[in-house]
Structures are given as structure tokens and as C-alpha cells.
C-alpha atoms as a PDB file:
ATOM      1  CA  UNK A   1     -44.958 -42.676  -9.214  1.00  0.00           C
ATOM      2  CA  UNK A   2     -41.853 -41.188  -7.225  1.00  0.00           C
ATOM      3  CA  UNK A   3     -38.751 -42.877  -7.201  1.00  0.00           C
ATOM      4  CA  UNK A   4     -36.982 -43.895  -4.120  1.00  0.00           C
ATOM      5  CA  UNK A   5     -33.514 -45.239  -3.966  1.00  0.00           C
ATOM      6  CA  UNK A   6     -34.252 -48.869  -2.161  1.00  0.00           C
ATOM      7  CA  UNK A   7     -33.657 -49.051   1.271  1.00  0.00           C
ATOM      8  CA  UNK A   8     -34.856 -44.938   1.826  1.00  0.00           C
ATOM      9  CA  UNK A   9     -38.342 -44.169   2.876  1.00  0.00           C
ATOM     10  CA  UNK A  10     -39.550 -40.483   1.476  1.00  0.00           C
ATOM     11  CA  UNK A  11     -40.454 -38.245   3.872  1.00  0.00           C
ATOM     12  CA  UNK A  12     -43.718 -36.505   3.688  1.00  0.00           C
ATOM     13  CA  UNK A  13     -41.427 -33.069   3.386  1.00  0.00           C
ATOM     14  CA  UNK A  14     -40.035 -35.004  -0.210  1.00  0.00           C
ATOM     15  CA  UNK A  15     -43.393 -36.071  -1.135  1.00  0.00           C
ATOM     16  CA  UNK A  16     -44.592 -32.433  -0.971  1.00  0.00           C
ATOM     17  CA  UNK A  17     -41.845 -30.931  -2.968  1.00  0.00           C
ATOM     18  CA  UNK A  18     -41.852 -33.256  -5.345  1.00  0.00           C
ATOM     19  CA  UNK A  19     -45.562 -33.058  -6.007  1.00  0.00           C
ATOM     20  CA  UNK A  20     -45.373 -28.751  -6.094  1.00  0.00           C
ATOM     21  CA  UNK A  21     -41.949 -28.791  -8.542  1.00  0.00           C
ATOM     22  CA  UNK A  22     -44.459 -31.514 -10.475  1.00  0.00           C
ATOM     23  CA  UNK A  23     -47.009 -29.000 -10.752  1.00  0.00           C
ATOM     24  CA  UNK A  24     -44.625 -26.012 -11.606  1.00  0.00           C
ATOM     25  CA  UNK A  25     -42.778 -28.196 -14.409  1.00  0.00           C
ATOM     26  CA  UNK A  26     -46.394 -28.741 -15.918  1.00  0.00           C
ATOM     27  CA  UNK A  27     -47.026 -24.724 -15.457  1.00  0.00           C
ATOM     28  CA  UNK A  28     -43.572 -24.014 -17.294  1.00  0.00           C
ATOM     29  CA  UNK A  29     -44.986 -26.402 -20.344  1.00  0.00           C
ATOM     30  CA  UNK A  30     -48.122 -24.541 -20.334  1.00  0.00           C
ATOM     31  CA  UNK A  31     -49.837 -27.905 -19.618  1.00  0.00           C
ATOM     32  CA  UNK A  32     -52.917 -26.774 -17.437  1.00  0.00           C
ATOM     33  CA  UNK A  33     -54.395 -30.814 -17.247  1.00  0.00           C
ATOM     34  CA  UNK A  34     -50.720 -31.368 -15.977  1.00  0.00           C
ATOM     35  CA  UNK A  35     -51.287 -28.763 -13.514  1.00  0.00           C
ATOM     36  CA  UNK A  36     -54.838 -30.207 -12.704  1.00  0.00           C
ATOM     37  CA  UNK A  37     -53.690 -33.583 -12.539  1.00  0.00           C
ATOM     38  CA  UNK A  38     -50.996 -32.876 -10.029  1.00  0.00           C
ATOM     39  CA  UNK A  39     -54.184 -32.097  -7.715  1.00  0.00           C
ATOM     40  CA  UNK A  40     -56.941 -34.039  -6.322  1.00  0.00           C
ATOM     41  CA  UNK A  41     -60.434 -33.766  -7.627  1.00  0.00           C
ATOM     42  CA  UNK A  42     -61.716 -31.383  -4.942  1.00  0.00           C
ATOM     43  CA  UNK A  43     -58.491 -29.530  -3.964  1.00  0.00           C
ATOM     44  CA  UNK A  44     -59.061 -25.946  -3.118  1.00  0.00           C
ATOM     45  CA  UNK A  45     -57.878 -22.412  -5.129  1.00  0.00           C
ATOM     46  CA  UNK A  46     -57.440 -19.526  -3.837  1.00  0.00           C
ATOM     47  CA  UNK A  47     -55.339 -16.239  -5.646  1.00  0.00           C
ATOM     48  CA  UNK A  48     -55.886 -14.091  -2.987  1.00  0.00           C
ATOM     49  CA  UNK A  49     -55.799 -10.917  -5.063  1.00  0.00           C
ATOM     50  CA  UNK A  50     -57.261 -12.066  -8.314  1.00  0.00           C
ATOM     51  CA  UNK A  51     -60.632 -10.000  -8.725  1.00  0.00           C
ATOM     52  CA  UNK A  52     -62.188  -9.451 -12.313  1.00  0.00           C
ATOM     53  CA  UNK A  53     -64.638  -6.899 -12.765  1.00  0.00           C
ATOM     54  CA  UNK A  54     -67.124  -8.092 -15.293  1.00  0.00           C
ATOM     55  CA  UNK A  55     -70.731  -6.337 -16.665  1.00  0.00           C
ATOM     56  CA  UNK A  56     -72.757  -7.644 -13.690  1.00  0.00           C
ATOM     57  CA  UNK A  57     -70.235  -9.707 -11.495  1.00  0.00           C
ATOM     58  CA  UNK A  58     -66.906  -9.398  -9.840  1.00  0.00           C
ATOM     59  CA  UNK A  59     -64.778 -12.865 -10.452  1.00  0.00           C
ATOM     60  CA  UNK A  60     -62.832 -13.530  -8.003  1.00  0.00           C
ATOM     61  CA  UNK A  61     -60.019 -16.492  -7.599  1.00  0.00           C
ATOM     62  CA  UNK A  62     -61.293 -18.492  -4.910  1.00  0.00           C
ATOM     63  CA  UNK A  63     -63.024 -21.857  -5.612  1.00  0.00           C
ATOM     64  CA  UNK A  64     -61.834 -25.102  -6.408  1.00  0.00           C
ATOM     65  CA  UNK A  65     -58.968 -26.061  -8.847  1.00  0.00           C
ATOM     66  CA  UNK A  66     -60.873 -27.840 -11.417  1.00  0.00           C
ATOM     67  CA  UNK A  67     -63.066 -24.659 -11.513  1.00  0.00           C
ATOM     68  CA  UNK A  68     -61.937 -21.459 -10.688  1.00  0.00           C
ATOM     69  CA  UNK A  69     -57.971 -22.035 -11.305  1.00  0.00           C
ATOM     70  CA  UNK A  70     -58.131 -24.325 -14.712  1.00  0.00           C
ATOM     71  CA  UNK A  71     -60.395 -21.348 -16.014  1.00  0.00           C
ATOM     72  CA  UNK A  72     -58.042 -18.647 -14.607  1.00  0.00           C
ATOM     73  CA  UNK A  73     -54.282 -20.845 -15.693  1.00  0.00           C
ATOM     74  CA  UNK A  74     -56.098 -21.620 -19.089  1.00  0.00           C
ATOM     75  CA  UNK A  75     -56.825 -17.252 -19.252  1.00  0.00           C
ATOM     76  CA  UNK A  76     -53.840 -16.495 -18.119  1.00  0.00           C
ATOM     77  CA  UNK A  77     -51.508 -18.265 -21.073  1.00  0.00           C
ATOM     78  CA  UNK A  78     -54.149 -17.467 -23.365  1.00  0.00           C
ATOM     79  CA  UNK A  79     -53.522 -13.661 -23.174  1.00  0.00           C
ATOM     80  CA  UNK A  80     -49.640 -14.097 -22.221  1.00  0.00           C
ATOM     81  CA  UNK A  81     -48.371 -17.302 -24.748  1.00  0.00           C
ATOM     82  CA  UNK A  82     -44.714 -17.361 -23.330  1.00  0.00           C
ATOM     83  CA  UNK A  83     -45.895 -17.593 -19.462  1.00  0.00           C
ATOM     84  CA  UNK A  84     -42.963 -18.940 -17.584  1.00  0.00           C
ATOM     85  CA  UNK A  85     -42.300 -19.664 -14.283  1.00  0.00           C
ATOM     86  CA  UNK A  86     -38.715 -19.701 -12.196  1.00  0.00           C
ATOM     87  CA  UNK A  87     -38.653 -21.261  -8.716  1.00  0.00           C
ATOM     88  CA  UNK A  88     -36.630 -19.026  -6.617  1.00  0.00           C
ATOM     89  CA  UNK A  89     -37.061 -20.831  -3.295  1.00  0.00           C
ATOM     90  CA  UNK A  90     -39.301 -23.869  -1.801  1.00  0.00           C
ATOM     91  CA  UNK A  91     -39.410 -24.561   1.863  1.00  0.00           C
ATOM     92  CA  UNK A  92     -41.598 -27.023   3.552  1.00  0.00           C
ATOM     93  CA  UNK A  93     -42.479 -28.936   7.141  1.00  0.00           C
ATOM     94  CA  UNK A  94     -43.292 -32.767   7.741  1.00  0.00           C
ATOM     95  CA  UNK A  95     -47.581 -32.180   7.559  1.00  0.00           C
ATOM     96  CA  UNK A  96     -47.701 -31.799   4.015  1.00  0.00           C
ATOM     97  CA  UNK A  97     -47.130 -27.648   3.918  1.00  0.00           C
ATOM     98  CA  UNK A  98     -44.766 -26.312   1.039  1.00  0.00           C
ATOM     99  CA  UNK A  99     -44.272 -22.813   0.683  1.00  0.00           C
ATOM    100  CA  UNK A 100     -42.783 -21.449  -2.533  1.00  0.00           C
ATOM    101  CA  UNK A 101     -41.322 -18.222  -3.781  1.00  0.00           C
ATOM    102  CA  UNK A 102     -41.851 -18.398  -7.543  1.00  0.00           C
ATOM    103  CA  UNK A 103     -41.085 -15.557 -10.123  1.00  0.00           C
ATOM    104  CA  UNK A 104     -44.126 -15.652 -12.633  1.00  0.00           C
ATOM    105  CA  UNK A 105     -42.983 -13.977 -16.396  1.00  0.00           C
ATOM    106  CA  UNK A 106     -44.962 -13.292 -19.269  1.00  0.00           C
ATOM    107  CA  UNK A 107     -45.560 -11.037 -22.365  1.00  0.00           C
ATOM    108  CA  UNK A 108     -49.000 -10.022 -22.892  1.00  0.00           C
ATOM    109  CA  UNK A 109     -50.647 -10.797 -26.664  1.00  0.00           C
ATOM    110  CA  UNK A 110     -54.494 -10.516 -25.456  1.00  0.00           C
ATOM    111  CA  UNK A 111     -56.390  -8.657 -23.207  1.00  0.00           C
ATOM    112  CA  UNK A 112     -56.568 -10.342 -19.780  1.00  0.00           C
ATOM    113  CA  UNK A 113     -59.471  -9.722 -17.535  1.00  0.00           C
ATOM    114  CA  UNK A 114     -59.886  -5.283 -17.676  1.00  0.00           C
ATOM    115  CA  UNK A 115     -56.391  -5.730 -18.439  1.00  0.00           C
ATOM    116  CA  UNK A 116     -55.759  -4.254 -21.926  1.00  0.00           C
ATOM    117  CA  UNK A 117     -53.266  -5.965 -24.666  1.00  0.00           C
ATOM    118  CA  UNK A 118     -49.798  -3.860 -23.659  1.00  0.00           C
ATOM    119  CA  UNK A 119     -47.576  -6.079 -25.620  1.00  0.00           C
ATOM    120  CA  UNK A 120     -45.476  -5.529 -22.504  1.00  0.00           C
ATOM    121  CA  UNK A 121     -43.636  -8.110 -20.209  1.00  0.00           C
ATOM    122  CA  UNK A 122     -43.937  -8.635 -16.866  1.00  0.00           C
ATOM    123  CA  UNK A 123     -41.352 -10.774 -14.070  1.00  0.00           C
ATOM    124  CA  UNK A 124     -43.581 -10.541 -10.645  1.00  0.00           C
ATOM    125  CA  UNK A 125     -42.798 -12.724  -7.792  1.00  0.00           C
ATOM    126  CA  UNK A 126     -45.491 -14.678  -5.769  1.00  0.00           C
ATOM    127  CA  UNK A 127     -45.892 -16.257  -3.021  1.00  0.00           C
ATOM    128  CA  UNK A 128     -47.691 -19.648  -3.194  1.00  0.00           C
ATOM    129  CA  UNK A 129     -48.730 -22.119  -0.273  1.00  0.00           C
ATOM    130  CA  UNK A 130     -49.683 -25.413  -0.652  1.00  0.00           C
ATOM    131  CA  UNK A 131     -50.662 -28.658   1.036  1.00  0.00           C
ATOM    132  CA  UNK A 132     -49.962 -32.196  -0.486  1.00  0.00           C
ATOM    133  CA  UNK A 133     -51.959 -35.055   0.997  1.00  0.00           C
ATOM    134  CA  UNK A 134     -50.010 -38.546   1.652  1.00  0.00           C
ATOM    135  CA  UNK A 135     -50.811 -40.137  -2.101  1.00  0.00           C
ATOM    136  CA  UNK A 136     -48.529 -37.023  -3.058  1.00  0.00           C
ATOM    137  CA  UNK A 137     -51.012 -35.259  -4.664  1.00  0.00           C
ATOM    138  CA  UNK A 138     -51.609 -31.200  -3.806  1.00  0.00           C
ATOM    139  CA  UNK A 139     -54.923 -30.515  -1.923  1.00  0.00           C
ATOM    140  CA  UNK A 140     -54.884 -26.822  -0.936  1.00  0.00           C
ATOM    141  CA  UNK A 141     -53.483 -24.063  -2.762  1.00  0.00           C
ATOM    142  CA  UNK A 142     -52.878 -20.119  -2.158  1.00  0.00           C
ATOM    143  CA  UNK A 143     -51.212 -17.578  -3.463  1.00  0.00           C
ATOM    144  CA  UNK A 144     -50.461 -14.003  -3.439  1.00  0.00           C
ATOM    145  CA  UNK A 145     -48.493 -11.401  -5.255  1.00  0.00           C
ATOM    146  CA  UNK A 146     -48.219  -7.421  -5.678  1.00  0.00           C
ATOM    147  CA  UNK A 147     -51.072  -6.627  -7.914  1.00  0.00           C
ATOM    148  CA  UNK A 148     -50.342  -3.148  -7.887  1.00  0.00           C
ATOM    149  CA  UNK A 149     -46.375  -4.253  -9.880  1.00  0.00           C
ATOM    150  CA  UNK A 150     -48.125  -6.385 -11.829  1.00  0.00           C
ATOM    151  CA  UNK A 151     -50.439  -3.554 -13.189  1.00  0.00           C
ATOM    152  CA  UNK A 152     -47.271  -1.295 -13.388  1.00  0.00           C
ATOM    153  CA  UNK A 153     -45.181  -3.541 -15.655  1.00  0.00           C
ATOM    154  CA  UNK A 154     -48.183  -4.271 -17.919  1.00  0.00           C
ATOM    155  CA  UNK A 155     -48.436  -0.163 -17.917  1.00  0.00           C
ATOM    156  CA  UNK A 156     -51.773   0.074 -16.153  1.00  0.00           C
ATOM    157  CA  UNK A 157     -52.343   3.203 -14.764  1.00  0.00           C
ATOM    158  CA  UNK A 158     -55.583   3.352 -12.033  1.00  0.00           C
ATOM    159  CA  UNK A 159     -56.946   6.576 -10.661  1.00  0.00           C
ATOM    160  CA  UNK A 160     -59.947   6.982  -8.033  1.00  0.00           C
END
């Protein structure tokens, strides 16, 4: 449980950090049940851009945490084994809302998604929103990021 120094009540605004630097300190380890933990049991995921083409489906990264984003944290360090995370900047309000600039790095090993194995590394910044209920624990989470960087760094060229 978080630690108060006696005679100081923790603001909701503390409680929230604390729970979203918890969650990025279990990313950093690569510890996706960390990451899961962190969350409650029905807390929502959504990566806005994420989309997968597959055979007979498009995947995209909006569904629940225990679903969608363990399957799609547990990918992602699969095909990039050094995946890293730097906060850059977290900002929040006394409901429970953090907002968090976070630089995501990795070098790819495995093919991720159509993406093929580059070997390359990537540093790509995104933009992720939560919202931490009052037990502290994240309920809601969204994020976004330049797709189109991403793809560049990794050396993915599109053309329609």
C-alpha cells in the first residue's frame, strides 16, 4: 500500500500518480502481471492507433486490459526484448485523470504484427491518459502515438 508520512492525507492527484509511475516501473521490468495488477479487473484499453491486419480480421487495441492490452504488452516485448520506457512528463487533476508523456524505446528481434524483424530501434513518444479509481488502482486507459514514426524508425515503407 502507499506510504504517507503521518499526519498528511494523499490527495487523489498523489494517488493517481503513484498508481501510473507503479504501472510504468512494472512496464520498464517487462513485468506485464505487474502492469495488469496495477489495474482493476475490468479496467478499459484503448491504443487508439493500434490496428493489425490479420488473414480474415483486423485487431484492433480497444478492449479491456486483461484482454486486449496483456495480449498486445506481452507481443510487444516479445518481438522487441529491451522495451523501455522514459517518463518525460506526468500531469494530473483531483478526479482521478493523469496524463503522461512517455518516450516508448525498443529494438526489434521478431516480427510484430505485419511488422517485419528490422533489427532496428525505435524512441517514439506517446501520449497516454488514464483514470485511477479511489483504492489507487488504474481503471481507464488510452493512448496514442505517431504510427506513421514508428513505421519509419522500424524502416517500414507503405505505398497505396
Amino acid at each position: 500500500m502507499l506510504e504517507v508520512p503521518e499526519g498528511r492525507a494523499i490527495t487523489t492527484g498523489e494517488r493517481a500518480n503513484r498508481a501510473v509511475l507503479r504501472f510504468f516501473e512494472a512496464y520498464r521490468r517487462q513485468d506485464v502481471e505487474g502492469m495488469v495488477d496495477a489495474c482493476v479487473d475490468n479496467a478499459n484499453f484503448r491504443y487508439v492507433p493500434a490496428e493489425v491486419m490479420r488473414k480474415q480480421r483486423v485487431v484492433r487495441g480497444d478492449g479491456k486490459v486483461r484482454g486486449i492490452g496483456k495480449t498486445w504488452w506481452s507481443s510487444l516485448i516479445d518481438a522487441f526484448p529491451d522495451l523501455t520506457n522514459d517518463v518525460q512528463w506526468i500531469g494530473n487533476d483531483d478526479e482521478g485523470n493523469v496524463a503522461v508523456e512517455v518516450t516508448i524505446s525498443g529494438t526489434q528481434a521478431k516480427a510484430f504484427g505485419t511488422l517485419a524483424n528490422s533489427g532496428k530501434h525505435y524512441d517514439l513518444v506517446h501520449l497516454f491518459l488514464f483514470h485511477v479509481n479511489r483504492e489507487g488502482l488504474i481503471d481507464d486507459i488510452v493512448a496514442y502515438w505517431d504510427t506513421a514514426d514508428w513505421y519509419r524508425q522500424l524502416g517500414r515503407l507503405e505505398c497505396d
